[in-house]
Protein backbone atom coordinates (compact mmCIF):
# COMPACT_ATOMS: atom_id res chain seq x y z
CA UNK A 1 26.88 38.19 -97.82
CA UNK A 2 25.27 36.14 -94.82
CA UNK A 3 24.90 38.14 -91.93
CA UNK A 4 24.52 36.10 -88.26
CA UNK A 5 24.74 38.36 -85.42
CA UNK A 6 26.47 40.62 -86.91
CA UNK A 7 29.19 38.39 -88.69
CA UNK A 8 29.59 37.66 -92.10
CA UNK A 9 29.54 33.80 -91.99
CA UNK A 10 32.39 33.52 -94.61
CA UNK A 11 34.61 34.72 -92.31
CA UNK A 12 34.82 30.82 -91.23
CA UNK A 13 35.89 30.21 -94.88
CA UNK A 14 38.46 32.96 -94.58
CA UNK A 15 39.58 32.21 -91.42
CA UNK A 16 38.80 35.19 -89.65
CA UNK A 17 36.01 33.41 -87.75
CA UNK A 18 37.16 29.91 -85.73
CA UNK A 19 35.39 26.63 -85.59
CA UNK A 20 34.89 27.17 -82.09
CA UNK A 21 33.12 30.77 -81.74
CA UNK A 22 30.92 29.04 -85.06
CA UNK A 23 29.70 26.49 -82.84
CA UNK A 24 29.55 28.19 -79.85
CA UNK A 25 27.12 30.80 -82.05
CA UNK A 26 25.15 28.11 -82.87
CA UNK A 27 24.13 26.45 -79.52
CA UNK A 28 23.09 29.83 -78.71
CA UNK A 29 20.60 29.88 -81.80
CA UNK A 30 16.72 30.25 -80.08
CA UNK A 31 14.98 26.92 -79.62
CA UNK A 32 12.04 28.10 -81.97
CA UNK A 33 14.71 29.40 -84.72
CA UNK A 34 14.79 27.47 -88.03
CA UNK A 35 17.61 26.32 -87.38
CA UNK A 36 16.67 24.74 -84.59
CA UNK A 37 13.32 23.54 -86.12
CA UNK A 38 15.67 22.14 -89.07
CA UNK A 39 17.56 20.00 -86.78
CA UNK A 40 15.85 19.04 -83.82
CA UNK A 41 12.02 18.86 -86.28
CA UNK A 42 9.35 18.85 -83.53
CA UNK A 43 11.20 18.51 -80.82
CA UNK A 44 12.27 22.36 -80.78
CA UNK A 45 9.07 22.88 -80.61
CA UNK A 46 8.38 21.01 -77.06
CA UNK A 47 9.58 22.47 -73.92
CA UNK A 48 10.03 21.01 -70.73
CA UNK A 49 6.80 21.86 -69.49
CA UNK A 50 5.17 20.57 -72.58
CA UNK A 51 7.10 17.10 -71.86
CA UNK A 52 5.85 17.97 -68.06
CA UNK A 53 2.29 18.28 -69.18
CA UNK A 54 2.29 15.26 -72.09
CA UNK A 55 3.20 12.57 -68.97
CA UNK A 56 0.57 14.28 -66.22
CA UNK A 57 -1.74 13.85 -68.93
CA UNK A 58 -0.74 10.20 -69.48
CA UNK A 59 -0.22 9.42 -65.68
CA UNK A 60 -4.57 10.71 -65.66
CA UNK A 61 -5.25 8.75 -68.24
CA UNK A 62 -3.63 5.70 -67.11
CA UNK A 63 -5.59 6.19 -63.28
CA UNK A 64 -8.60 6.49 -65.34
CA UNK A 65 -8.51 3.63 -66.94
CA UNK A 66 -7.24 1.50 -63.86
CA UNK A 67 -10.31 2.92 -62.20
CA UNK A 68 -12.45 1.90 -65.03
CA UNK A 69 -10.81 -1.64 -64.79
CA UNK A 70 -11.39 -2.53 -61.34
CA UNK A 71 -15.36 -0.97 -61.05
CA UNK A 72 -16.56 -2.68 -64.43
CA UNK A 73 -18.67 -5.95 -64.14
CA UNK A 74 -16.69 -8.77 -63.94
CA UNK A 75 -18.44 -10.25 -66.91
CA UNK A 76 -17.41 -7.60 -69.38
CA UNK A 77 -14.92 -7.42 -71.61
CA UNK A 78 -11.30 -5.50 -70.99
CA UNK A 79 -10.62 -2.53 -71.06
CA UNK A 80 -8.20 -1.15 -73.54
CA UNK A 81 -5.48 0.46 -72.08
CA UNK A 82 -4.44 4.67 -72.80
CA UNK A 83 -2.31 5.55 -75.51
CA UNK A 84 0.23 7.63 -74.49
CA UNK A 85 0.65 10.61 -76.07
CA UNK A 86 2.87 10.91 -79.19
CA UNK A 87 6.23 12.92 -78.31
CA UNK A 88 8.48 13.99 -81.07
CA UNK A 89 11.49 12.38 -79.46
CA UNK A 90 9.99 8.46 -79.01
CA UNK A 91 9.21 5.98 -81.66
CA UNK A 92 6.22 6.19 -84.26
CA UNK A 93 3.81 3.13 -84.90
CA UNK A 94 6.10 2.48 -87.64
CA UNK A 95 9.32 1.64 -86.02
CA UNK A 96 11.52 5.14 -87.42
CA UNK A 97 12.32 7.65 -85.07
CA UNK A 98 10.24 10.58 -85.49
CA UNK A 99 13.00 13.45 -85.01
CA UNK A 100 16.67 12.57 -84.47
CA UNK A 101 19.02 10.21 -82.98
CA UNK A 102 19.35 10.51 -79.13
CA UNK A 103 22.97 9.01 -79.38
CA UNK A 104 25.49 10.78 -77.94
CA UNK A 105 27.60 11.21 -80.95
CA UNK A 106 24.62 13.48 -82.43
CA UNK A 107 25.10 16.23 -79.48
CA UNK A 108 29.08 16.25 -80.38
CA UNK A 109 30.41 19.23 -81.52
CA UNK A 110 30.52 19.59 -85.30
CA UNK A 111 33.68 18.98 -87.94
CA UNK A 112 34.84 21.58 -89.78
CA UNK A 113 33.70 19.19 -93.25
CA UNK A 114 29.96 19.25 -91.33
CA UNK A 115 30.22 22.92 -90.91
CA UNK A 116 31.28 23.70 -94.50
CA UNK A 117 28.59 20.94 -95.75
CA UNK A 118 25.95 23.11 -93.56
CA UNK A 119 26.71 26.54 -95.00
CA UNK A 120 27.29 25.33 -98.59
């Protein structure tokens, strides 16, 4: 039997346990739970301060370099600008998202044929 706070999961096959309390359970999940990890990927991994931190870091790097731009000889060659830093919710160098779909239609609640997909 699968045990989840106490329930037994099949209960939602049985009909003892609605779709709504199911997905209400769920969004309550912890953010560093596999679940979580198996659905967001890196994301659940990155708080808001860690977003916070990733664009300070980005907003030095980009004062840095303007710096760097305007007090270098005017005979020498650009600059290359900063790389932001990589953030598991933007693109990679190769065009695929790196984590998930920010569409709204991925934060809907789930169908009962998703649910019953997930926990077969």
């Amino acid at each position: 039997m699968l045990r989840f706070y106490g329930l037994d999961l099949l209960d939602w096959h049985r009909g003892r346990l609605s779709s709504r309390r199911l997905a209400v359970l769920i969004r309550q999940l912890p953010r560093e739970g596999a679940v979580a990890r198996e659905t967001e990927g890196e994301a659940a991994e990155w708080s808001v301060g860690d977003y916070l931190l990733a664009h300070a870091v980005d907003q030095l790097a980009q004062a840095n370099w303007m710096f760097a731009t305007v007090n270098q000889d005017e005979d020498a060659d650009p600059l290359d600008p900063p790389v932001p830093l990589p953030r598991p919710d933007t693109e990679s160098a190769t065009g695929e998202a790196d984590v998930r779909d920010a569409s709204p239609a991925a934060s809907a609640n789930p169908t009962p044929q998703q649910l019953a997909a997930f926990f077969s």
